[in-house]
Protein backbone atom coordinates (compact mmCIF):
# COMPACT_ATOMS: atom_id res chain seq x y z
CA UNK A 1 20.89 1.48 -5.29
CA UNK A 2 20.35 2.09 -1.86
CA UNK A 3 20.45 -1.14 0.69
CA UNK A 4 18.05 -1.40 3.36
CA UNK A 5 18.95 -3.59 6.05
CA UNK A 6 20.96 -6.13 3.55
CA UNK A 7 17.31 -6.06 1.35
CA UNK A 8 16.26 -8.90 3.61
CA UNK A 9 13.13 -7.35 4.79
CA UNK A 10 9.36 -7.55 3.74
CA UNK A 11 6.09 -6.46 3.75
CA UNK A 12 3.23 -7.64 2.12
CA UNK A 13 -0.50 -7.98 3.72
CA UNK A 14 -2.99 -5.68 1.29
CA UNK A 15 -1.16 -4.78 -1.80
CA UNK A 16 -1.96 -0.75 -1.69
CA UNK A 17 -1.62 -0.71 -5.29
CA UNK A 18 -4.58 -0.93 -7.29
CA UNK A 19 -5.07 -1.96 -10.73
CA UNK A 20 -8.58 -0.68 -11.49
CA UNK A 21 -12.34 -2.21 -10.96
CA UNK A 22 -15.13 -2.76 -13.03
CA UNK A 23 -17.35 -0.36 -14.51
CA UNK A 24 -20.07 -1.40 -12.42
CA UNK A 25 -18.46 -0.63 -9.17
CA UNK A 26 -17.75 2.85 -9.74
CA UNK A 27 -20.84 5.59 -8.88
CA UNK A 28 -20.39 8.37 -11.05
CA UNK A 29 -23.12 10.39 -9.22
CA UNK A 30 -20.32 11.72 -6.80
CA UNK A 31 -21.26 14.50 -4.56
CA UNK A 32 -18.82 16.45 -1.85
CA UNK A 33 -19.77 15.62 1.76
CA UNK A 34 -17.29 18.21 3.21
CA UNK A 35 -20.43 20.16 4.70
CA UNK A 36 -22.24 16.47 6.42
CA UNK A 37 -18.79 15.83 7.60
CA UNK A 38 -18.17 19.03 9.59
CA UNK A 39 -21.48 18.90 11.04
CA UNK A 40 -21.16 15.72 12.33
CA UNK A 41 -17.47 16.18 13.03
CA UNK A 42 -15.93 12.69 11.93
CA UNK A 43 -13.78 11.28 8.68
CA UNK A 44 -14.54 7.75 8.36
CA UNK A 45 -11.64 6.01 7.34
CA UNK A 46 -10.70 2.48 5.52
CA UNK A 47 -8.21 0.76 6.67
CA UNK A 48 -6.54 -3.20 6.54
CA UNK A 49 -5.24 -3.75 9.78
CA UNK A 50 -2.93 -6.03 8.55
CA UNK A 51 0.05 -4.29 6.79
CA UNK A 52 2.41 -3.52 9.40
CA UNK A 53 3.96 -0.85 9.35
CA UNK A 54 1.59 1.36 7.51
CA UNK A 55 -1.84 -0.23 9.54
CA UNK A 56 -1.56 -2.56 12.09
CA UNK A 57 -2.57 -3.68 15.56
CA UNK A 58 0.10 -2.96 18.53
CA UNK A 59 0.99 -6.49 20.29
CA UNK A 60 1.07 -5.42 23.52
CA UNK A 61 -1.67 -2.97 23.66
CA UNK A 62 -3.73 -4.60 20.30
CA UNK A 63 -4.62 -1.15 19.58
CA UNK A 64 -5.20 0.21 16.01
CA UNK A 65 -1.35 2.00 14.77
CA UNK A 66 0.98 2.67 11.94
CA UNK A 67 2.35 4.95 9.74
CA UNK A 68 -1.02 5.42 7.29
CA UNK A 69 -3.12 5.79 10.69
CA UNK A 70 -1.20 7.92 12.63
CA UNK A 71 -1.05 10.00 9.66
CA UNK A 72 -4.51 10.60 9.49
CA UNK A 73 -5.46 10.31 13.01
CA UNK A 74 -2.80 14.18 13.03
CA UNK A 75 -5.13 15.03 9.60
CA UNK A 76 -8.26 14.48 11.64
CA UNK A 77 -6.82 16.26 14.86
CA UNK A 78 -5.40 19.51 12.48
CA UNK A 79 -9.33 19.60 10.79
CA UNK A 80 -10.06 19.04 14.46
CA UNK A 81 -12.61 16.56 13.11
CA UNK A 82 -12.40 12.62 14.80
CA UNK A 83 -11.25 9.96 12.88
CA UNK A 84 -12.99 6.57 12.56
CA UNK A 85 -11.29 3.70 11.17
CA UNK A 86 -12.75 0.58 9.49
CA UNK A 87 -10.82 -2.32 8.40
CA UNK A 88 -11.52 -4.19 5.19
CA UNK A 89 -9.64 -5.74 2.50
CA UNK A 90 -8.65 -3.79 -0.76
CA UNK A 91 -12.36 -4.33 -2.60
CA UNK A 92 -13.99 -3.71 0.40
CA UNK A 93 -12.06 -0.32 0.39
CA UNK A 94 -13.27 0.30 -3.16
CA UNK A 95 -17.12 -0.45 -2.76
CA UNK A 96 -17.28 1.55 0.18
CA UNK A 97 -16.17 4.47 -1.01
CA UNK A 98 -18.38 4.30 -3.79
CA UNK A 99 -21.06 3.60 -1.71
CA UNK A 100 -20.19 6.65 0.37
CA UNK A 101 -19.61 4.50 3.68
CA UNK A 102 -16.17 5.84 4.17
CA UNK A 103 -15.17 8.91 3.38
CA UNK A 104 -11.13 8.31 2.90
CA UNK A 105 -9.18 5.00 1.83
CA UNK A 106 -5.60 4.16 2.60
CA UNK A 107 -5.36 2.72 -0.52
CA UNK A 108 -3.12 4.19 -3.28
CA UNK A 109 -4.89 3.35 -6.50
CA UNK A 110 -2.73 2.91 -9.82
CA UNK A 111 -2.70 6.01 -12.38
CA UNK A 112 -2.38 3.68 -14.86
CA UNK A 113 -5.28 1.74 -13.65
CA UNK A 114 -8.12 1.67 -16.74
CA UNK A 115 -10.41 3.38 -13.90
CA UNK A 116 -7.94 5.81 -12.35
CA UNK A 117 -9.56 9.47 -13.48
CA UNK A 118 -12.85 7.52 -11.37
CA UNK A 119 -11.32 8.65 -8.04
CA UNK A 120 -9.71 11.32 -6.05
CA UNK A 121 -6.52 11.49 -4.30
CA UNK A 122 -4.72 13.68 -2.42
CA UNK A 123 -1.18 14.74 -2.37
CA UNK A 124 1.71 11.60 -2.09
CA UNK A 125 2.85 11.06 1.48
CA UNK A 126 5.24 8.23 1.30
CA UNK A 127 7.44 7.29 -2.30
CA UNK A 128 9.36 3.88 -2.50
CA UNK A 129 9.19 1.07 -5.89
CA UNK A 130 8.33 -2.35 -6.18
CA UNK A 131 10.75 -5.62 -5.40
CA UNK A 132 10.21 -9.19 -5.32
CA UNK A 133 10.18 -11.39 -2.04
CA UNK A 134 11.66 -14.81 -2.79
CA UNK A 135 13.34 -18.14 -1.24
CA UNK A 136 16.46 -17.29 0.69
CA UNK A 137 18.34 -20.39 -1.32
CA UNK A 138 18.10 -20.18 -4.73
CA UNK A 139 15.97 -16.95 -5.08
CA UNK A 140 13.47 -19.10 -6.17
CA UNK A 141 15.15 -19.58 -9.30
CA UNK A 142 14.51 -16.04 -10.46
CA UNK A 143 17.46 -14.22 -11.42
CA UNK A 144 15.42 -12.07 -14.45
CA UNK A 145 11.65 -11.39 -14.62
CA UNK A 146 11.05 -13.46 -17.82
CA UNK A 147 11.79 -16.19 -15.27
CA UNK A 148 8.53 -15.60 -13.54
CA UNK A 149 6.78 -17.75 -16.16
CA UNK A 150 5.22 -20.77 -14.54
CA UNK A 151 6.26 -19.42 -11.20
CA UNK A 152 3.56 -19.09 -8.48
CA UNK A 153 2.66 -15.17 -7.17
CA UNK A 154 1.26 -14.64 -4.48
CA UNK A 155 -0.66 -11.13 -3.26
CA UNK A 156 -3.78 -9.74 -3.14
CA UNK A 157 -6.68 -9.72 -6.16
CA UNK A 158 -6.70 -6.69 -8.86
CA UNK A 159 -3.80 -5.01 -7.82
CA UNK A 160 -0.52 -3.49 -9.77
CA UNK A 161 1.61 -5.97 -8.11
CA UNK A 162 -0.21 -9.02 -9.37
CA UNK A 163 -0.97 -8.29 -12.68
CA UNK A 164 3.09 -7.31 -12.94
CA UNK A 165 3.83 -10.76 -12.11
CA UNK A 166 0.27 -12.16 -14.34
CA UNK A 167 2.11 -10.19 -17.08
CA UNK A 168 5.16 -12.15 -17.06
CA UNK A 169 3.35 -15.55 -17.30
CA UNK A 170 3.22 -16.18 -13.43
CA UNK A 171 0.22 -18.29 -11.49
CA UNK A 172 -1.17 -16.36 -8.97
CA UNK A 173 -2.17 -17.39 -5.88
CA UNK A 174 -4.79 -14.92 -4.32
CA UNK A 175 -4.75 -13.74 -0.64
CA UNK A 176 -7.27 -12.52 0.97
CA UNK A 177 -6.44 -9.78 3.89
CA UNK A 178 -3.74 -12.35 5.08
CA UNK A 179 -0.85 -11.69 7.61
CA UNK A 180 2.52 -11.14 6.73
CA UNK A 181 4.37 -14.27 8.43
CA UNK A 182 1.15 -16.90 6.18
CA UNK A 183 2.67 -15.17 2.71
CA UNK A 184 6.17 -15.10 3.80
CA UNK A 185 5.92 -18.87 5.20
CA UNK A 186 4.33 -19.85 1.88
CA UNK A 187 7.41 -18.89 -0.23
CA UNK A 188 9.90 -20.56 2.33
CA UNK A 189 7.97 -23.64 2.13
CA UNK A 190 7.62 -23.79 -1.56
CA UNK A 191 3.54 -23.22 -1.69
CA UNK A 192 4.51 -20.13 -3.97
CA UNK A 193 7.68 -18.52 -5.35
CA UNK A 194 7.86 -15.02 -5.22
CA UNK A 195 5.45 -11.73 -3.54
CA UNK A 196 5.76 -8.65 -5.33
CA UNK A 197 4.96 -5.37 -3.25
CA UNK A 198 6.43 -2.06 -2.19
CA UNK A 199 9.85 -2.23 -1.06
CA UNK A 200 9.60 -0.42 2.20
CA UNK A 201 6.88 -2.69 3.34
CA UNK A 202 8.80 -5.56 2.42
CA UNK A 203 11.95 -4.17 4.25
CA UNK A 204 9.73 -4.18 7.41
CA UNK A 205 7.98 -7.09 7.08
CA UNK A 206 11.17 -9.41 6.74
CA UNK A 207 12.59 -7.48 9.51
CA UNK A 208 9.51 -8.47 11.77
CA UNK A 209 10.08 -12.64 10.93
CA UNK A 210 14.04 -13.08 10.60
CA UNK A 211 13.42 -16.66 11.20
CA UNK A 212 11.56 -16.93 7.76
CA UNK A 213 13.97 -18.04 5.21
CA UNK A 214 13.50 -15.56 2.28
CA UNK A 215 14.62 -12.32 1.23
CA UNK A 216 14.23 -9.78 -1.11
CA UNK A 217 16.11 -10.05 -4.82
CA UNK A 218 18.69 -7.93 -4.63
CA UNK A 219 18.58 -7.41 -8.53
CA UNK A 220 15.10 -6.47 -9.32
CA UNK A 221 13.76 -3.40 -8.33
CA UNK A 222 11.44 -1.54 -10.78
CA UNK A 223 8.55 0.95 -10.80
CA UNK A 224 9.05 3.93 -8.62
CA UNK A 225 6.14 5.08 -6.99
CA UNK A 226 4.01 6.96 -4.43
CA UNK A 227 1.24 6.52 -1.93
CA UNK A 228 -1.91 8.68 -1.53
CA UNK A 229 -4.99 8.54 0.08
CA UNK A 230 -8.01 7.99 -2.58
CA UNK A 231 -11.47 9.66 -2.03
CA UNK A 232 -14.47 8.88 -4.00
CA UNK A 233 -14.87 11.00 -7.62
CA UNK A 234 -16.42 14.85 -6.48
CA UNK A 235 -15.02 14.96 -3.18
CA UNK A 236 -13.26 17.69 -3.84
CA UNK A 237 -13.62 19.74 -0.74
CA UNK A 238 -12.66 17.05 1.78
CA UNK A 239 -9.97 15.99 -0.87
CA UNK A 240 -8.47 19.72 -0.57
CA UNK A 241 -8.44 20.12 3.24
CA UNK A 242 -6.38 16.38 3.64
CA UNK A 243 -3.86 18.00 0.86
CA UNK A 244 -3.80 21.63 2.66
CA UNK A 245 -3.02 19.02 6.29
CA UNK A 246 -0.15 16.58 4.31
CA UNK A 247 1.82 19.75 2.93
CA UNK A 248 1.87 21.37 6.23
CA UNK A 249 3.09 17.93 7.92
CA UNK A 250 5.53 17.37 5.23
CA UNK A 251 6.66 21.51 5.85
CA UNK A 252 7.08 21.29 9.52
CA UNK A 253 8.58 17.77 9.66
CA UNK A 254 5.37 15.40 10.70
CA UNK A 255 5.29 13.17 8.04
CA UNK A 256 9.17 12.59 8.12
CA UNK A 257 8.51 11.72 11.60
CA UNK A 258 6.13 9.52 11.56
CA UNK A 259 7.95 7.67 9.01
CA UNK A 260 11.26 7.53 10.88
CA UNK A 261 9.05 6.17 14.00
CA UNK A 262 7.60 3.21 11.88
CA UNK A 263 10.22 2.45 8.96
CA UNK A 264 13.17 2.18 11.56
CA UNK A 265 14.15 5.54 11.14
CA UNK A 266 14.03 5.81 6.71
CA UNK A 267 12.72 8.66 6.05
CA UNK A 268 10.06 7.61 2.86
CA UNK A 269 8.30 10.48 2.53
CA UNK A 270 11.39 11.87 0.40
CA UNK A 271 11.45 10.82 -3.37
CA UNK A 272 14.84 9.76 -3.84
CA UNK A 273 16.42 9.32 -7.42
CA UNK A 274 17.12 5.56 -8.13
CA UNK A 275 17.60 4.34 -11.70
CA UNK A 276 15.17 1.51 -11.49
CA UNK A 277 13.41 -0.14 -14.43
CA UNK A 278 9.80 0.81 -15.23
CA UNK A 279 7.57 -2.01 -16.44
CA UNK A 280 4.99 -0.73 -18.68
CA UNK A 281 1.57 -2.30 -17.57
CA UNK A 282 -0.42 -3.97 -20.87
CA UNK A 283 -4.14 -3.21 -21.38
């Protein structure tokens, strides 16, 4: 198993894992707006804002950055097309695109999700698995995942992350859009026990609050994954360009890049071959 900065190192913010939505938020009368979106020469993106370092705002400038942006701010500039951003929570990402108000979501939704054929999604750009934030102490007296029962969770609503924890007989305490130092202070302070999110972001985010006593378990590490941009169900044109744009950046070196610039110089755009434990998701 590969170390990352002694696995002391979070981030959490949106969980861009999504389990699925209801029925009722999904509009199966999908249509391709590749043609509108030449002619008026802009991508309208969804982004949080708040998960550093994938979307986040610079603190000495307060501008709009990250890996995820940056990323598609070079997709817009290589479809020489502008790209404006939007920030919302994870369900806000999700009704939007269904309602056609954004055209692209950084939001990586579950393939295992009961709605996953609903959407589209382009090619992987980054590939990490999941790990567990908890106290720096006693590892909030987790050493196996059956010992998440009656333990409190905390992340964002209808995501992978949560329901992993839900599964194992955890509470979960639901955050909405909140910062990284309010979910890593909760579990140092005893509000809630353990955060369960990619491993990456959690590298960064613990690197970004040393002071905060808690670190990630440096036993459990399960379900390998990647992130994708979704698209709404038909947009198959638009969905085709942003995949023709990610395999030339990953080809000429871009994405590795950009990820070196904002993971403190990992490369994550690489799938790497860990033996980690997969946790089948139930229902």
């Amino acid at each position: 198993m590969k170390k990352i900065m002694s696995l002391k190192a979070v981030i959490l913010g949106s969980a861009i894992v999504l389990a699925g939505c209801s029925q009722s938020d999904v509009n199966e009368n999908s249509a391709d707006n590749w043609d509108e979106i030449r002619e008026e020469g802009v991508i309208r993106a969804a982004t949080s804002g708040t998960y550093f370092p994938n979307s986040y705002h610079d603190s000495d400038t307060n501008e709009l950055t990250g890996f995820e942006v940056e990323i598609l701010r070079e997709v817009g500039d290589r479809l020489d097309l502008k790209v404006e951003f939007t920030e919302m929570n994870v369900d806000g990402m999700l009704t939007s695109l269904n309602s056609e108000q954004i055209d692209v979501a950084a939001l990586s939704i579950s393939h295992a999700g009961e709605n996953a054929d609903r959407y589209n999604y382009t090619v992987p750009y980054k590939y990490s698995y999941m790990s567990m934030i908890v106290r720096e102490e006693d590892n909030s007296g987790i050493e196996q995942m059956e010992d998440l029962d009656g333990k409190r969770a905390a992340g964002a609503a209808t995501t992978t992350y949560m329901q992993i924890a839900e599964q194992y007989g955890a509470e979960l305490a639901i955050y909405d859009n909140a910062t990284n130092d309010q979910y890593l202070w909760d579990v140092a302070n005893g509000r809630t026990d353990l955060i369960i999110n990619d491993f990456y972001g959690q590298t960064m985010a613990l690197t970004a609050f040393p002071d905060i006593p808690v670190q990630i378990h440096d036993e459990l590490f399960f379900n390998p994954s990647y992130t994708n941009f979704s698209l709404k169900l038909g947009n198959d044109r638009l969905t085709e360009e942003i995949d023709q744009v990610l395999d030339s950046m990953h080809e000429d070196g871009t994405l590795s890049e950009l990820s070196e610039q904002f993971y403190y110089g990992e490369d994550v755009t690489v799938e790497e071959d860990h033996d980690i434990m997969t946790i089948d998701l139930e229902g």
